[in-house]
PDB file of N, CA and C in Angstrom:
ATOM      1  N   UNK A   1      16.303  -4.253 -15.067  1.00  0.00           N
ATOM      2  CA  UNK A   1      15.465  -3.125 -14.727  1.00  0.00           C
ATOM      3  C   UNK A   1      15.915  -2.577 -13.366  1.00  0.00           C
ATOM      4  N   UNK A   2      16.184  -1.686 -12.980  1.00  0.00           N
ATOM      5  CA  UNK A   2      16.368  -0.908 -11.989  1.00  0.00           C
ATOM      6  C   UNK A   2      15.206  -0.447 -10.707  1.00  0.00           C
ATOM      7  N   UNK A   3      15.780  -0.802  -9.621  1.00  0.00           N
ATOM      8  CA  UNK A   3      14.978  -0.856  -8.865  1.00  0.00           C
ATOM      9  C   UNK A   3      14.397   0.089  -8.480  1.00  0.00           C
ATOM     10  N   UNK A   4      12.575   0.294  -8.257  1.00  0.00           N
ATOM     11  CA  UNK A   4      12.212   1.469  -7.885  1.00  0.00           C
ATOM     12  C   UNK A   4      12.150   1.847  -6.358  1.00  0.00           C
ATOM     13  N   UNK A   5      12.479   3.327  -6.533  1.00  0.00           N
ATOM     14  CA  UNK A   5      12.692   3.953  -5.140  1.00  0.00           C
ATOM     15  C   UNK A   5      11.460   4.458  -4.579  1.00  0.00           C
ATOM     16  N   UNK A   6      10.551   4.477  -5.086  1.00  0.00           N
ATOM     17  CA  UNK A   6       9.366   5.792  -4.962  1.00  0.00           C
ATOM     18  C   UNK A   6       8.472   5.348  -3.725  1.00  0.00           C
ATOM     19  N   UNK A   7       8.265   5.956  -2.670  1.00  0.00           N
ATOM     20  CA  UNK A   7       7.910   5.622  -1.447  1.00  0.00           C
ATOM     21  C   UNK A   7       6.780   6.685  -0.828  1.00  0.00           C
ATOM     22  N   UNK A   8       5.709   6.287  -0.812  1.00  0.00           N
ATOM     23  CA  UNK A   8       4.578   7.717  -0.043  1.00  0.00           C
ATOM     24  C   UNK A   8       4.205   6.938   0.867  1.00  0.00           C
ATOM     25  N   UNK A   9       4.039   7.666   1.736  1.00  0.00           N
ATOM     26  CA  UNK A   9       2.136   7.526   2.731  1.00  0.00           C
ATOM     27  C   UNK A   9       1.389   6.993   2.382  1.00  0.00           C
ATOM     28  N   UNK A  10       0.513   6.123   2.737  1.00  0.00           N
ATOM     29  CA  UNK A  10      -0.662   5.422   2.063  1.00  0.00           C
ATOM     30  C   UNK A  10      -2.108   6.066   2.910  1.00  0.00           C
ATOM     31  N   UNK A  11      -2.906   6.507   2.481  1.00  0.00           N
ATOM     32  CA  UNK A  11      -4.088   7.450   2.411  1.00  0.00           C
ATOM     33  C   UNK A  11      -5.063   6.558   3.285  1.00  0.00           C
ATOM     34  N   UNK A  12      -4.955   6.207   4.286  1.00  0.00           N
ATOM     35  CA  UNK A  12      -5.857   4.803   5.081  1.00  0.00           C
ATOM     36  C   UNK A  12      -7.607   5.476   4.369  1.00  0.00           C
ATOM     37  N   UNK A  13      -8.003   6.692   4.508  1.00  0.00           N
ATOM     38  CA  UNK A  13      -9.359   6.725   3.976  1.00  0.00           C
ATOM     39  C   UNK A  13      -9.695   5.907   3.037  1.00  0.00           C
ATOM     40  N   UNK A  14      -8.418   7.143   1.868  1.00  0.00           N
ATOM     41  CA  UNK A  14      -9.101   6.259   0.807  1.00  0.00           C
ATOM     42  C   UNK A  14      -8.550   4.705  -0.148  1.00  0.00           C
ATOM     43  N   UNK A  15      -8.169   4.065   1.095  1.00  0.00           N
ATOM     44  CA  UNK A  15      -8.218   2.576   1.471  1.00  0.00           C
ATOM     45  C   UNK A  15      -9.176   2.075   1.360  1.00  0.00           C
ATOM     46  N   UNK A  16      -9.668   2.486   2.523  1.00  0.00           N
ATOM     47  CA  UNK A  16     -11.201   2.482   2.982  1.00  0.00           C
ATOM     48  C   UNK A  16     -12.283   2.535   2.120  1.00  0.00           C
ATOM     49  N   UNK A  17     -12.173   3.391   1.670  1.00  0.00           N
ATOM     50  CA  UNK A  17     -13.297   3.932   0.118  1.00  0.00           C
ATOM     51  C   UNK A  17     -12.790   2.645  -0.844  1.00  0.00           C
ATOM     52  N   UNK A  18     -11.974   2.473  -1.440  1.00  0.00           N
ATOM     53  CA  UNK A  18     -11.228   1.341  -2.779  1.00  0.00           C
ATOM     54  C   UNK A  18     -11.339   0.098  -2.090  1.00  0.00           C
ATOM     55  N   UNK A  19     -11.197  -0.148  -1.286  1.00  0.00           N
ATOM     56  CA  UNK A  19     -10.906  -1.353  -0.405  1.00  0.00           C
ATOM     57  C   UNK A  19     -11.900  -2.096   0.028  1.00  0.00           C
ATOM     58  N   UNK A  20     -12.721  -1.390   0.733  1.00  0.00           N
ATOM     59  CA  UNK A  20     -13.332  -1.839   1.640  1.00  0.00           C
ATOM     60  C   UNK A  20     -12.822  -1.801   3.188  1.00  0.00           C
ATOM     61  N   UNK A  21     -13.835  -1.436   4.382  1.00  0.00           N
ATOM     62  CA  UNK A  21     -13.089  -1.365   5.877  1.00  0.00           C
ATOM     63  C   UNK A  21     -12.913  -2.944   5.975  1.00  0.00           C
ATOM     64  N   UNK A  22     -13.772  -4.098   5.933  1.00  0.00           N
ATOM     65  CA  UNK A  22     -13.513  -5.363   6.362  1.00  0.00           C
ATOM     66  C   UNK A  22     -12.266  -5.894   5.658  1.00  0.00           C
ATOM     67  N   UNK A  23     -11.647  -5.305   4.661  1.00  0.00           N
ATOM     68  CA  UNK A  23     -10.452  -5.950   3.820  1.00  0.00           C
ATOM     69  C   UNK A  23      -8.688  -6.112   4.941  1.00  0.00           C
ATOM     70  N   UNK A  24      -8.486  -7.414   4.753  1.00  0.00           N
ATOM     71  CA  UNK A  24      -7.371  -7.568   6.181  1.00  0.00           C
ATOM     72  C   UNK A  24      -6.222  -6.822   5.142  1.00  0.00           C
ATOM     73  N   UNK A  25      -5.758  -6.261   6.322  1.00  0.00           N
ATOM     74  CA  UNK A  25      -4.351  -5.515   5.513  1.00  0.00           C
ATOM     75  C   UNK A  25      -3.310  -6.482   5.028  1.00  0.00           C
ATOM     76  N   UNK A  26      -3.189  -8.180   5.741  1.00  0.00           N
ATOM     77  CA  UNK A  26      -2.352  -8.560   5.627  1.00  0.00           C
ATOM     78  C   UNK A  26      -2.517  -8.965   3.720  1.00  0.00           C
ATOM     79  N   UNK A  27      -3.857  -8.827   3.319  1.00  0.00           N
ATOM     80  CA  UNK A  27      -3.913  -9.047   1.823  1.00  0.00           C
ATOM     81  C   UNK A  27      -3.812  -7.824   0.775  1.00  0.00           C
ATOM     82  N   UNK A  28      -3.506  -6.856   1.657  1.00  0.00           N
ATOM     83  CA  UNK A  28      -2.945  -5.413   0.597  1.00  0.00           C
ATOM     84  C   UNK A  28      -2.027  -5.413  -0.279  1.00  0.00           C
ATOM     85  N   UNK A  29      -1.138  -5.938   0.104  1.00  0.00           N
ATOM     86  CA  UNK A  29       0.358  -6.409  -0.819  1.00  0.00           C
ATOM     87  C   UNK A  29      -0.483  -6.816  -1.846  1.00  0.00           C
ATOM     88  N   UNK A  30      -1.306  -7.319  -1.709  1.00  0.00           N
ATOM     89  CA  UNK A  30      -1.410  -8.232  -3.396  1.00  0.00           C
ATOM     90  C   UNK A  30      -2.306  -7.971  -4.335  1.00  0.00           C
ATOM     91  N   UNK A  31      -2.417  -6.683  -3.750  1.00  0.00           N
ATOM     92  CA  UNK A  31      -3.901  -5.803  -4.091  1.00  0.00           C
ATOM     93  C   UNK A  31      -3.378  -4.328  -4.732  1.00  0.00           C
ATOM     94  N   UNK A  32      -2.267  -4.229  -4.635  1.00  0.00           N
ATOM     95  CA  UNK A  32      -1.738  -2.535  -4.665  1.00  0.00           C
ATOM     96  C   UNK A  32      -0.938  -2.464  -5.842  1.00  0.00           C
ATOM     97  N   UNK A  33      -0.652  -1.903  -6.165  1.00  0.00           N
ATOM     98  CA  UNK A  33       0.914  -1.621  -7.521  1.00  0.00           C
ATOM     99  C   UNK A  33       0.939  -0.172  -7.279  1.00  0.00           C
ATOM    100  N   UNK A  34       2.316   0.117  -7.774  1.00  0.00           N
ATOM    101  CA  UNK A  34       3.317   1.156  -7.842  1.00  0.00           C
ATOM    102  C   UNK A  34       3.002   2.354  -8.880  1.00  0.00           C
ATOM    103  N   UNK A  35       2.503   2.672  -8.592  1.00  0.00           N
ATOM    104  CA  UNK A  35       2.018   4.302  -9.605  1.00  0.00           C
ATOM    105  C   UNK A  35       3.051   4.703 -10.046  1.00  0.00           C
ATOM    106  N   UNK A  36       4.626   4.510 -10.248  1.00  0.00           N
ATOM    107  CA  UNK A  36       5.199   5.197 -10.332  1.00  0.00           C
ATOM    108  C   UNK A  36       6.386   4.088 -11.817  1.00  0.00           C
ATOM    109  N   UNK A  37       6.000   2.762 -11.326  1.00  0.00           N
ATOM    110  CA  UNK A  37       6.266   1.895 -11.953  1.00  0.00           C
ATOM    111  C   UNK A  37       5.637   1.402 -12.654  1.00  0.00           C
ATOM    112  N   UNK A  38       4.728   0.724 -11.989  1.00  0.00           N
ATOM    113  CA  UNK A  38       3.430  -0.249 -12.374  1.00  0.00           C
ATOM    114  C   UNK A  38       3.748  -1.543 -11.807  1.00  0.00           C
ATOM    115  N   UNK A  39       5.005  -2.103 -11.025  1.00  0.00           N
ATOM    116  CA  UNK A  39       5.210  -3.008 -10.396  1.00  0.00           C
ATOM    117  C   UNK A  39       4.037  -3.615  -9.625  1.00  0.00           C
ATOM    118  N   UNK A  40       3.246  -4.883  -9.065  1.00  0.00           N
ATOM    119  CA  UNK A  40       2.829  -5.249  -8.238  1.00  0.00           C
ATOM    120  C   UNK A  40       3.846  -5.768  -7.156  1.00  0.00           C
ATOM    121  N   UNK A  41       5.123  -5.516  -7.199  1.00  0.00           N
ATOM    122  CA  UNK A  41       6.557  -6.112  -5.974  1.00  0.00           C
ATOM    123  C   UNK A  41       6.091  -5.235  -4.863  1.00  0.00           C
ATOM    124  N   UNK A  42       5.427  -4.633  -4.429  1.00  0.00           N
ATOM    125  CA  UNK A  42       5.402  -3.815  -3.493  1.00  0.00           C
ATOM    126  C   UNK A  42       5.944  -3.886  -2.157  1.00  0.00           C
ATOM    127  N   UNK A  43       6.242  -3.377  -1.405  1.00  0.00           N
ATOM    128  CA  UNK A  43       6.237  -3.793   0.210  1.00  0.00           C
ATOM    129  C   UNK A  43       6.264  -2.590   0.878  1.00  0.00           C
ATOM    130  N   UNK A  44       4.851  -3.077   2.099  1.00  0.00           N
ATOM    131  CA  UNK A  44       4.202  -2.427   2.592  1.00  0.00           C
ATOM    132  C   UNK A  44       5.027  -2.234   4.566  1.00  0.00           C
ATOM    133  N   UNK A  45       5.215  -1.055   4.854  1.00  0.00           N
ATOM    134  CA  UNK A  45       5.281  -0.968   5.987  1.00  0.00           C
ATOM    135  C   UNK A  45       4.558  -0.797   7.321  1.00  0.00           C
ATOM    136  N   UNK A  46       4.202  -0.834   8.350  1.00  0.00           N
ATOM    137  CA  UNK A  46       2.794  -0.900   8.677  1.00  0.00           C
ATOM    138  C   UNK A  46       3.131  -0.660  10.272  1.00  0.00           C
ATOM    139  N   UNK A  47       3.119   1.171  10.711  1.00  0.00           N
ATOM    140  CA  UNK A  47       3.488   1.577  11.861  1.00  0.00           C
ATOM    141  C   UNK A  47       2.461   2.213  12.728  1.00  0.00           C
ATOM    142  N   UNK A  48       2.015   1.750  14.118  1.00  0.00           N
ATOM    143  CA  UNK A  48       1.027   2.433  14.475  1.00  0.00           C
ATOM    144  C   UNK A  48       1.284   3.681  15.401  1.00  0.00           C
ATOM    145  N   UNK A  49      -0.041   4.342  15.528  1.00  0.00           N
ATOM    146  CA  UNK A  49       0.204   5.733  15.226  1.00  0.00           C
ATOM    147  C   UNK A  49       0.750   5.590  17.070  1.00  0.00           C
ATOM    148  N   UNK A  50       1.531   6.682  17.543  1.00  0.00           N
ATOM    149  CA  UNK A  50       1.962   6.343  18.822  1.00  0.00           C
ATOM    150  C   UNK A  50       0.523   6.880  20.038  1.00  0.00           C
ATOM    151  N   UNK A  51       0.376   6.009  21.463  1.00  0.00           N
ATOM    152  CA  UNK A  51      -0.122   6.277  22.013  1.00  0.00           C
ATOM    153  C   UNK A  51      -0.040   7.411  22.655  1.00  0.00           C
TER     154      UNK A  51
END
């Protein structure tokens, strides 16, 4: 199977809304899949916004 490329922005709201605010990000990975695939392989990048 060929690896998927498909890469967006992730919507922190509506995180927030699906998620829950108390949910630790470090357990998102295992929580998310690929809309584009359906993969759960995901990997998440995680840059803060600059001061």
């Amino acid at each position: 199977m060929p690896r998927c490329t498909w890469a967006r922005e992730l919507d922190m709201c509506s995180l927030v809304v699906t998620r829950g605010r108390d949910m630790p990000l470090a357990l998102l990975t295992e929580r998310v899949r690929c809309p584009a695939c359906g993969s759960r392989r995901v990997a998440l990048l995680y840059q803060t916004p600059p001061s």
